[in-house]
PDB file of N, CA and C in Angstrom:
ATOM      1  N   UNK A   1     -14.163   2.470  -0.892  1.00  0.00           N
ATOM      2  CA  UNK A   1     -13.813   3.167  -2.116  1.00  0.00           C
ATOM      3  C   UNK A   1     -13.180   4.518  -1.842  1.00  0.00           C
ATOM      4  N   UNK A   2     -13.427   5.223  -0.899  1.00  0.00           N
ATOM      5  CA  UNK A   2     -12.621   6.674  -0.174  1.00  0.00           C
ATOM      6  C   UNK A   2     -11.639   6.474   0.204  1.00  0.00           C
ATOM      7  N   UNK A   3     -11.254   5.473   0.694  1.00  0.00           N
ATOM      8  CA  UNK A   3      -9.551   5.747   1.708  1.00  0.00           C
ATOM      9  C   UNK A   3      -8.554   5.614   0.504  1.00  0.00           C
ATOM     10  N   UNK A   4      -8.856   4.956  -0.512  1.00  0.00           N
ATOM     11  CA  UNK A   4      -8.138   4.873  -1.706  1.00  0.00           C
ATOM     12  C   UNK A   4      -7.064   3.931  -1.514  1.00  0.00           C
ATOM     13  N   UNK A   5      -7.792   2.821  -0.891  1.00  0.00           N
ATOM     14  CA  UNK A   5      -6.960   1.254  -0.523  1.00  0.00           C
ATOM     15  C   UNK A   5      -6.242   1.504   0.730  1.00  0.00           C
ATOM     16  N   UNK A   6      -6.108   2.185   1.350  1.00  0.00           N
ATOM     17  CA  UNK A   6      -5.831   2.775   2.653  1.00  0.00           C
ATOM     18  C   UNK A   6      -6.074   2.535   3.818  1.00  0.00           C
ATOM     19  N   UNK A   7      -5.563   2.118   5.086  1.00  0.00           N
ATOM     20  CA  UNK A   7      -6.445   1.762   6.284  1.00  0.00           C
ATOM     21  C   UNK A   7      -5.342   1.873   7.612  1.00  0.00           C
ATOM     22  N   UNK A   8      -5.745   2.485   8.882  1.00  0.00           N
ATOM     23  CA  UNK A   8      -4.775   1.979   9.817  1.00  0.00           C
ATOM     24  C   UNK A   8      -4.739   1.023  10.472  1.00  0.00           C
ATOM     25  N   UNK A   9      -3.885  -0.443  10.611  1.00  0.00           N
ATOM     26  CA  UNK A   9      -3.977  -1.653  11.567  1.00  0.00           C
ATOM     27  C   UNK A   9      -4.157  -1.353  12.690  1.00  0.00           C
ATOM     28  N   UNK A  10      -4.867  -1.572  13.482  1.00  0.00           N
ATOM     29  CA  UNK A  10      -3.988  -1.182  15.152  1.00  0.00           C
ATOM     30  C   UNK A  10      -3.490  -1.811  15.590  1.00  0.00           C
ATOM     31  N   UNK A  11      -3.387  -3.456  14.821  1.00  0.00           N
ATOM     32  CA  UNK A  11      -2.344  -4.388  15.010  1.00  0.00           C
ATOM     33  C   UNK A  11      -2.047  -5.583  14.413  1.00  0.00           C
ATOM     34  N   UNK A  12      -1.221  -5.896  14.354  1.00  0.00           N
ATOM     35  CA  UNK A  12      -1.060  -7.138  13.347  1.00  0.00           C
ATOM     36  C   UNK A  12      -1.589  -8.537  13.937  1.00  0.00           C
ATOM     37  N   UNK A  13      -2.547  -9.139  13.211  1.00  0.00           N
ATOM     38  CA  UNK A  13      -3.806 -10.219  13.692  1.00  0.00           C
ATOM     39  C   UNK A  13      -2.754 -11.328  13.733  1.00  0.00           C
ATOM     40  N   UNK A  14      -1.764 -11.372  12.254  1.00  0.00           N
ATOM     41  CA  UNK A  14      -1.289 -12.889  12.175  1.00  0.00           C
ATOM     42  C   UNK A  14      -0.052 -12.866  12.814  1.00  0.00           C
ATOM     43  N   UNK A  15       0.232 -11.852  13.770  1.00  0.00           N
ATOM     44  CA  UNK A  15       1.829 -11.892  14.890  1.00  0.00           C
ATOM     45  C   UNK A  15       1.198 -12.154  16.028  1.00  0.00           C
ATOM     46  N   UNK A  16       0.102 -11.573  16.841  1.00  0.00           N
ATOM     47  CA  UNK A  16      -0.241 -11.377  18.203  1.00  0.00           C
ATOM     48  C   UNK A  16      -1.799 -11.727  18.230  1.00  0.00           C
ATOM     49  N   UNK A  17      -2.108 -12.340  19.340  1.00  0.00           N
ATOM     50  CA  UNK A  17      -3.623 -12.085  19.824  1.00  0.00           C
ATOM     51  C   UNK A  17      -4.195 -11.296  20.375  1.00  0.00           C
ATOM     52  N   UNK A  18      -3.372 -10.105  20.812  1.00  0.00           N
ATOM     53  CA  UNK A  18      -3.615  -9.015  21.594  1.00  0.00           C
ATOM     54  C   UNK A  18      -3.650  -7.883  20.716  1.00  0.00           C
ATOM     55  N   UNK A  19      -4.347  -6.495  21.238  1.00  0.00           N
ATOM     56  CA  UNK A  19      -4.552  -5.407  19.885  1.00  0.00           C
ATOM     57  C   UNK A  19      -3.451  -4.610  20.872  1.00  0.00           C
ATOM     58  N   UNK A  20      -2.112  -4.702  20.600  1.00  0.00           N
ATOM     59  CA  UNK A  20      -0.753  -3.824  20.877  1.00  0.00           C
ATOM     60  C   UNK A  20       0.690  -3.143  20.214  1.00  0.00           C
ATOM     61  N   UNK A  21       0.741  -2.717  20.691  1.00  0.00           N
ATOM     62  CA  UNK A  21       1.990  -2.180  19.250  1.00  0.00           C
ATOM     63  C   UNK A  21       1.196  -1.220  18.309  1.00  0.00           C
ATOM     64  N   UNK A  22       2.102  -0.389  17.783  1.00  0.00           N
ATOM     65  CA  UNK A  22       1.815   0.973  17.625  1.00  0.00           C
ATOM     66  C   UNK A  22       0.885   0.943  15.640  1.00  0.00           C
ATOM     67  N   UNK A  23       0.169   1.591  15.333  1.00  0.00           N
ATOM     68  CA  UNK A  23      -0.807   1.289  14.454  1.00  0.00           C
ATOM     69  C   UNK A  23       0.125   1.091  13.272  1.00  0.00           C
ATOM     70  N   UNK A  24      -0.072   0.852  11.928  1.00  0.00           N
ATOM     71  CA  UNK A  24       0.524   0.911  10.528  1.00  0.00           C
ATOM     72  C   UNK A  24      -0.522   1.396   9.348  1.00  0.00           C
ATOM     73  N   UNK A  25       0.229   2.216   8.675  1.00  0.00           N
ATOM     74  CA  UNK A  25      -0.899   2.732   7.929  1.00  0.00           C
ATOM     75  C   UNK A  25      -0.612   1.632   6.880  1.00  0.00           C
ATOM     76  N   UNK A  26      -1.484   1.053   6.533  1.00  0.00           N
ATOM     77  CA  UNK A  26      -1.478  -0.138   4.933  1.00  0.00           C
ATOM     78  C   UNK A  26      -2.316  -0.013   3.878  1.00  0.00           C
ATOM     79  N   UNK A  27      -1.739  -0.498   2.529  1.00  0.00           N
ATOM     80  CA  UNK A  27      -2.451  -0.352   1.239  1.00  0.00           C
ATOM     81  C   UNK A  27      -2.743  -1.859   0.904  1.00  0.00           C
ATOM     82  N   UNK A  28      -3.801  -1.042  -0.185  1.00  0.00           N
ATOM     83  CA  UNK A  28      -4.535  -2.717  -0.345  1.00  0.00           C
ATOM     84  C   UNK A  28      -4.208  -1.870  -2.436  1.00  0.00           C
ATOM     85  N   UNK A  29      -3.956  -3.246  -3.011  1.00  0.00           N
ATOM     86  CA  UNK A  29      -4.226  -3.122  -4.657  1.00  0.00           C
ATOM     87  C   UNK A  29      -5.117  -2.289  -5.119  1.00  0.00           C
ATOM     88  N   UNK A  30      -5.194  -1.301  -5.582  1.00  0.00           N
ATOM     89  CA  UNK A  30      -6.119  -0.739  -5.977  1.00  0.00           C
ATOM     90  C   UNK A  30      -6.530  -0.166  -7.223  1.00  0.00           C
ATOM     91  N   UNK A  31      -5.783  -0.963  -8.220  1.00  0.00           N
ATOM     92  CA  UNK A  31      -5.654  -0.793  -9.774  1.00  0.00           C
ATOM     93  C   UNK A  31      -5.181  -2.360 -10.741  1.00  0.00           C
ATOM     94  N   UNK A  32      -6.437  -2.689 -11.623  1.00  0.00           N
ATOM     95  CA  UNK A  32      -5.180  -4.213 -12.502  1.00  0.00           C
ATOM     96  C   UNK A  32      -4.026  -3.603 -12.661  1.00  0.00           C
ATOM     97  N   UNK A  33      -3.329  -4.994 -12.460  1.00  0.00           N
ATOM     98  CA  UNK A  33      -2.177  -5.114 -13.237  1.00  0.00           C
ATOM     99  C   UNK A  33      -0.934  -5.082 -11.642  1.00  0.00           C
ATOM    100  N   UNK A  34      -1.615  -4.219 -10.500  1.00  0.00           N
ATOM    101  CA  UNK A  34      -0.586  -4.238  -9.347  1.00  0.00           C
ATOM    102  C   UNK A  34      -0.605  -5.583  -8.912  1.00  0.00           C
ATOM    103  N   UNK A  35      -0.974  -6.567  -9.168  1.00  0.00           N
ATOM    104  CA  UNK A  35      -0.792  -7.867  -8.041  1.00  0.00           C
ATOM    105  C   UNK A  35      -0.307  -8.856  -9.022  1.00  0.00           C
ATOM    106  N   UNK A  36       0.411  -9.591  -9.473  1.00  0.00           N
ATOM    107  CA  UNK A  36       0.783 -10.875  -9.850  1.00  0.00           C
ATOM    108  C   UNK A  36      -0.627 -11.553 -10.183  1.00  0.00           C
ATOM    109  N   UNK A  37      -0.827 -12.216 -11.561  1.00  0.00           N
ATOM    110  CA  UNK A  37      -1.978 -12.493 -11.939  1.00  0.00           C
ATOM    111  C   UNK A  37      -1.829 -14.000 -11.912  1.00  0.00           C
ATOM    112  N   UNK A  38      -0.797 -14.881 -11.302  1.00  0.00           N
ATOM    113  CA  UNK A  38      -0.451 -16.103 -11.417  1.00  0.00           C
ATOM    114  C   UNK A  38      -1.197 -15.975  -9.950  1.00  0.00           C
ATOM    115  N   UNK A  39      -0.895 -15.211  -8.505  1.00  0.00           N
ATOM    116  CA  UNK A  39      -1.204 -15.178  -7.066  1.00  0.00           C
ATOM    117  C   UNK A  39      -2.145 -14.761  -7.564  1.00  0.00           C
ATOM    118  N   UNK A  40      -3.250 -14.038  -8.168  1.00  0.00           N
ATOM    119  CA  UNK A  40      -4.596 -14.231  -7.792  1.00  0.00           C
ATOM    120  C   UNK A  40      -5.560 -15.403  -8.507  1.00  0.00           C
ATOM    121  N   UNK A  41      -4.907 -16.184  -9.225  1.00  0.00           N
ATOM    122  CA  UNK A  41      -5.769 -16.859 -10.080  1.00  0.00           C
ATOM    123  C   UNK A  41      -5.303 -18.555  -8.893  1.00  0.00           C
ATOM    124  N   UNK A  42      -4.482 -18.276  -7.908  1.00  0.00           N
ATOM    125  CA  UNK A  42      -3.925 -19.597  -7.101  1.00  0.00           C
ATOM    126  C   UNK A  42      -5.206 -19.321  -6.169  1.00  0.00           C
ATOM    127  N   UNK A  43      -5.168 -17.861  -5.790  1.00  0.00           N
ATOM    128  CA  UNK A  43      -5.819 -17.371  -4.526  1.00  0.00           C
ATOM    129  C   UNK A  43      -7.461 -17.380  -4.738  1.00  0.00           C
ATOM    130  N   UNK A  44      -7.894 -16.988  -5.997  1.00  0.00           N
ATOM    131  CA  UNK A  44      -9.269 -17.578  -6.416  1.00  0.00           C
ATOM    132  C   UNK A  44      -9.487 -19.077  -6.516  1.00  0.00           C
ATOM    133  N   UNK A  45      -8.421 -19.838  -6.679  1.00  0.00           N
ATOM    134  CA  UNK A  45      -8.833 -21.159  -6.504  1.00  0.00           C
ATOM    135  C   UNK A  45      -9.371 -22.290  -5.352  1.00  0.00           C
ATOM    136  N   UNK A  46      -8.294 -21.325  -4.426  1.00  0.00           N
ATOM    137  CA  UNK A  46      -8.201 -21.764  -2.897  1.00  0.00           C
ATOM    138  C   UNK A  46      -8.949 -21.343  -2.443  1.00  0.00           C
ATOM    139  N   UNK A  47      -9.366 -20.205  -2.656  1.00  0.00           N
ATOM    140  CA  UNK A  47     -10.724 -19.517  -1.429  1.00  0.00           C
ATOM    141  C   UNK A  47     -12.396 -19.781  -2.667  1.00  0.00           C
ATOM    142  N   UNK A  48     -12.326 -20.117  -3.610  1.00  0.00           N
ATOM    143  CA  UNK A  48     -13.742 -20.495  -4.262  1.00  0.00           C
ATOM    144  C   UNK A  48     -14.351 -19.704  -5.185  1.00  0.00           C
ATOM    145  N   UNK A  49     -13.542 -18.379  -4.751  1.00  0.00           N
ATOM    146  CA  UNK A  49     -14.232 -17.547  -5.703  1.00  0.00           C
ATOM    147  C   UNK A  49     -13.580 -17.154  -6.958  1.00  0.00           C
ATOM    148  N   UNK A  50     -13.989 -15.746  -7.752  1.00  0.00           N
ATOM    149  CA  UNK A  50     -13.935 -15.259  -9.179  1.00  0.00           C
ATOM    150  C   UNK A  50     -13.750 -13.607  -9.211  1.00  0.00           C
ATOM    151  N   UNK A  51     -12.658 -13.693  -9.619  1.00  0.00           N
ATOM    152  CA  UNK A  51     -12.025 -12.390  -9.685  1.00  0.00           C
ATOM    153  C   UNK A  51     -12.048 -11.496 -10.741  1.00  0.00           C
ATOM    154  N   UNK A  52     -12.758 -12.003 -11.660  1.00  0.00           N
ATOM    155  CA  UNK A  52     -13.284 -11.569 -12.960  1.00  0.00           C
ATOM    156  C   UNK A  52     -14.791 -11.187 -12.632  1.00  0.00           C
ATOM    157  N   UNK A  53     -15.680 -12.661 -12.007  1.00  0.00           N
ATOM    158  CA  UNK A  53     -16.748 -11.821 -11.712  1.00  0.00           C
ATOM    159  C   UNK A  53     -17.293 -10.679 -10.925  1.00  0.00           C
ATOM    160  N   UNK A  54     -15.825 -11.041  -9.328  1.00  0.00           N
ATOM    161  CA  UNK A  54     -16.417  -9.439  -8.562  1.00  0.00           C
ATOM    162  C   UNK A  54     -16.112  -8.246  -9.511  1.00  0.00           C
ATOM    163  N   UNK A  55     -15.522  -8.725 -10.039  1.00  0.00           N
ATOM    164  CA  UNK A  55     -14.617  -7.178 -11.431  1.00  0.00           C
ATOM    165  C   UNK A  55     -15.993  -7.163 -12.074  1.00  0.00           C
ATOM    166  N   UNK A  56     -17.163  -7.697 -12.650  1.00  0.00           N
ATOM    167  CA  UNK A  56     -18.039  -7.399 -13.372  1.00  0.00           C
ATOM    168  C   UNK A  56     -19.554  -7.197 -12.305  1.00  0.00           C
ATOM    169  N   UNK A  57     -19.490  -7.786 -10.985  1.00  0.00           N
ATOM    170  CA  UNK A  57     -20.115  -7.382  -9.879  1.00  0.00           C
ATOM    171  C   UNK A  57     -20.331  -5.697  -9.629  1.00  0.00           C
ATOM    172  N   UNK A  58     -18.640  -5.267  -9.389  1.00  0.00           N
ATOM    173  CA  UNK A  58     -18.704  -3.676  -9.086  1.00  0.00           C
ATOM    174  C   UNK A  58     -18.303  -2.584 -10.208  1.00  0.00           C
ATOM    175  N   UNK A  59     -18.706  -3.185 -11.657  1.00  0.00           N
ATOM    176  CA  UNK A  59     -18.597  -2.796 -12.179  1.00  0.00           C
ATOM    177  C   UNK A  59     -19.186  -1.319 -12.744  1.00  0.00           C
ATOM    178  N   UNK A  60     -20.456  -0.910 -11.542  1.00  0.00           N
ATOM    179  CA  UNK A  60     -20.919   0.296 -11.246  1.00  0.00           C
ATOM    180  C   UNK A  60     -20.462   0.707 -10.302  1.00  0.00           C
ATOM    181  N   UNK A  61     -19.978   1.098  -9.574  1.00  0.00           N
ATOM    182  CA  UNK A  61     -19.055   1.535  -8.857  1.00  0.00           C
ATOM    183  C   UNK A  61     -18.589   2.746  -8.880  1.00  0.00           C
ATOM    184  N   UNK A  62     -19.018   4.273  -8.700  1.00  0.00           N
ATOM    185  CA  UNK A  62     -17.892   4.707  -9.316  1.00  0.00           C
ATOM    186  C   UNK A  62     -16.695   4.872  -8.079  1.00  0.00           C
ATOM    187  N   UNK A  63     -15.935   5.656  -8.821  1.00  0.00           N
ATOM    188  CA  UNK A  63     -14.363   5.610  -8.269  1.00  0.00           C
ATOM    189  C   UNK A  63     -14.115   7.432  -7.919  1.00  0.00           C
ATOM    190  N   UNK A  64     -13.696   7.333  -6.470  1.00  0.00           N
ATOM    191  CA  UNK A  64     -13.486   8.640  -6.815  1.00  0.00           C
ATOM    192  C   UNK A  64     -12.410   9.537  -7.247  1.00  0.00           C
ATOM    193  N   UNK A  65     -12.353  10.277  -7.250  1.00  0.00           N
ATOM    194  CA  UNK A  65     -10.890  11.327  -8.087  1.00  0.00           C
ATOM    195  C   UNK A  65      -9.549  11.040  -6.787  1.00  0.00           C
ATOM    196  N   UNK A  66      -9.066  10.545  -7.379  1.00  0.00           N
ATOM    197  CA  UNK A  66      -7.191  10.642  -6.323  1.00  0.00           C
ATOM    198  C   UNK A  66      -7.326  11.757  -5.783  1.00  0.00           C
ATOM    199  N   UNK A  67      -7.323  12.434  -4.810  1.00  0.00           N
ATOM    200  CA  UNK A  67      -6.849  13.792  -4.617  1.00  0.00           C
ATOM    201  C   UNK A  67      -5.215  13.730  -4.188  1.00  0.00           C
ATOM    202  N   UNK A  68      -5.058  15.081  -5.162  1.00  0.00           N
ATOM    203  CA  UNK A  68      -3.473  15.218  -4.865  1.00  0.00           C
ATOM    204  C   UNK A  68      -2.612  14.892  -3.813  1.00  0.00           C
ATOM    205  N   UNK A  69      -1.530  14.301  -3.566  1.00  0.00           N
ATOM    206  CA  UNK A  69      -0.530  13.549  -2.709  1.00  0.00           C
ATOM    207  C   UNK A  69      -1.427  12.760  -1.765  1.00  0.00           C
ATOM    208  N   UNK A  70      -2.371  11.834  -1.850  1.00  0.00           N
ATOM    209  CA  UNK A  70      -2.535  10.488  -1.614  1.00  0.00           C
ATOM    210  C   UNK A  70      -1.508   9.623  -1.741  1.00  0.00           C
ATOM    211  N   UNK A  71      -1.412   9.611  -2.605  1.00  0.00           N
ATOM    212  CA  UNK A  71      -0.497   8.301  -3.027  1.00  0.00           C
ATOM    213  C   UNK A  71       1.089   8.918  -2.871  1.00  0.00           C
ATOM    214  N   UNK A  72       1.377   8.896  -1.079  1.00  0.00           N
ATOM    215  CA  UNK A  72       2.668   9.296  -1.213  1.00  0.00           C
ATOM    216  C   UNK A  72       4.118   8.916  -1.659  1.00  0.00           C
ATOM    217  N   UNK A  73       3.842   7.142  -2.673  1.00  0.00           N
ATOM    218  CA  UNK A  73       5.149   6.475  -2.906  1.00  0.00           C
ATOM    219  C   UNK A  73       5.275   7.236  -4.102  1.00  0.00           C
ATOM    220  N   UNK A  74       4.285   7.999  -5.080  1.00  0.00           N
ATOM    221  CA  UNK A  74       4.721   8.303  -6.142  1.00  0.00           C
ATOM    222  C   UNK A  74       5.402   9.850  -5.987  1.00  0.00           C
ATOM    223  N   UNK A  75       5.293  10.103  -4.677  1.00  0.00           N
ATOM    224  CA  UNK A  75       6.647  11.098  -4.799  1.00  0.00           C
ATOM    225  C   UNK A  75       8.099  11.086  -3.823  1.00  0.00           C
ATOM    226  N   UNK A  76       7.458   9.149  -3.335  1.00  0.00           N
ATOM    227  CA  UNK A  76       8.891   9.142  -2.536  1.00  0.00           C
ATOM    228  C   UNK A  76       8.931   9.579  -1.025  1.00  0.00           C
ATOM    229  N   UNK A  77       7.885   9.908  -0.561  1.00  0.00           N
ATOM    230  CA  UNK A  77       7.839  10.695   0.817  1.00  0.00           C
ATOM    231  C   UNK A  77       6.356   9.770   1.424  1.00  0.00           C
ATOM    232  N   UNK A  78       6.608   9.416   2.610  1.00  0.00           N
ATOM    233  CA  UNK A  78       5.394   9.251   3.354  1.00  0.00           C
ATOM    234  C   UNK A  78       5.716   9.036   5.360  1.00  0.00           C
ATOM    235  N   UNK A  79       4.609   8.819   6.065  1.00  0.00           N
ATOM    236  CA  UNK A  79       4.824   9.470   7.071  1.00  0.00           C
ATOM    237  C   UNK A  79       5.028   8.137   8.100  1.00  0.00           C
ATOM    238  N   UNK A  80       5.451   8.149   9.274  1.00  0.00           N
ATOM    239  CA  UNK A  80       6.110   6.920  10.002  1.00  0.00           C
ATOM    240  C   UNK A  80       5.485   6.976  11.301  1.00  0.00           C
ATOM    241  N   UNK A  81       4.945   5.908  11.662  1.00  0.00           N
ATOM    242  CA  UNK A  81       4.312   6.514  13.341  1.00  0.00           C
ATOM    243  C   UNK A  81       5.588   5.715  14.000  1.00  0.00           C
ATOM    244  N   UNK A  82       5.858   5.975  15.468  1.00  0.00           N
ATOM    245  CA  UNK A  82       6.494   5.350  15.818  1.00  0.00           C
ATOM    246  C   UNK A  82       6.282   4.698  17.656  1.00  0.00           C
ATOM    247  N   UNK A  83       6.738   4.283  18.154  1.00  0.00           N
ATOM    248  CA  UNK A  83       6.401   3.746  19.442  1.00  0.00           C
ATOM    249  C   UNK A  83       7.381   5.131  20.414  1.00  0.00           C
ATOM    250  N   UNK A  84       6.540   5.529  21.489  1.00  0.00           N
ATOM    251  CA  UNK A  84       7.678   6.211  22.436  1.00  0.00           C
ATOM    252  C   UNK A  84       7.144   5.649  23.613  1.00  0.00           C
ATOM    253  N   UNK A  85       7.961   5.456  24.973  1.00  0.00           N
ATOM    254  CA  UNK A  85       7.928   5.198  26.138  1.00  0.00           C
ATOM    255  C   UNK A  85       8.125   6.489  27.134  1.00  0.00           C
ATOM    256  N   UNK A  86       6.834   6.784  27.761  1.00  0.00           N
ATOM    257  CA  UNK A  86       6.635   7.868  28.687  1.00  0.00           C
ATOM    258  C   UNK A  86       6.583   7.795  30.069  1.00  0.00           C
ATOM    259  N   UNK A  87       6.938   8.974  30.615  1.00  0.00           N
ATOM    260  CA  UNK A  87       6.403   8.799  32.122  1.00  0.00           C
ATOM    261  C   UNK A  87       4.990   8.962  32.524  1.00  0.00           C
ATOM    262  N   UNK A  88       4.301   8.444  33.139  1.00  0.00           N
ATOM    263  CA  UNK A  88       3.264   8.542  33.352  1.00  0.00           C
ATOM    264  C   UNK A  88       3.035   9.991  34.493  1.00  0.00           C
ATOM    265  N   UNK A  89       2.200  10.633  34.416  1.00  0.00           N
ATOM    266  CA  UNK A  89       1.723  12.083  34.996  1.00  0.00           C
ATOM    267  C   UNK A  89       0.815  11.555  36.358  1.00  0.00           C
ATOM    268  N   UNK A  90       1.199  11.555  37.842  1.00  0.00           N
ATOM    269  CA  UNK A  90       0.224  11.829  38.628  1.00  0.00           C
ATOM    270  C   UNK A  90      -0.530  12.355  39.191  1.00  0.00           C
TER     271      UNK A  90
END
């Protein structure tokens, strides 16, 4: 509930079996109405469960306050890691 759908990969599970390549910061849905309600009602079917009931499950929950520029798409700016190749120091 803190990272505010937020997380760093350190690698992508469904490309490689190995944990390599440089991290990605990723978002997960974190409000109705962001995901296609046709893909979650396919995706509750296929995996068994109820997406209405975890919605009435955590329905105590609370949520905490956005703090300012979290959410860096809503001003268009956010930050890029990237891969560099070094010399190693002996």
């Amino acid at each position: 509930m803190t990272t505010y759908g937020k997380t760093f990969h350190t690698w992508q599970y469904d490309r490689e079996d190995f944990p390599y390549g440089i991290p990605q910061l990723m978002m997960a849905f974190t409000e109705d109405g962001q995901a296609d309600e046709a893909l979650i009602r396919e995706r509750d079917r296929r995996l068994g469960v109820s997406t209405p009931q975890k919605r009435q499950d955590r329905a105590g929950i609370p949520s905490p306050e956005v703090a300012a520029g979290a959410n860096a798409w809503e001003r268009g700016r956010t930050v890029q890691t990237h891969l560099q190749e070094l010399d190693v120091k002996r």
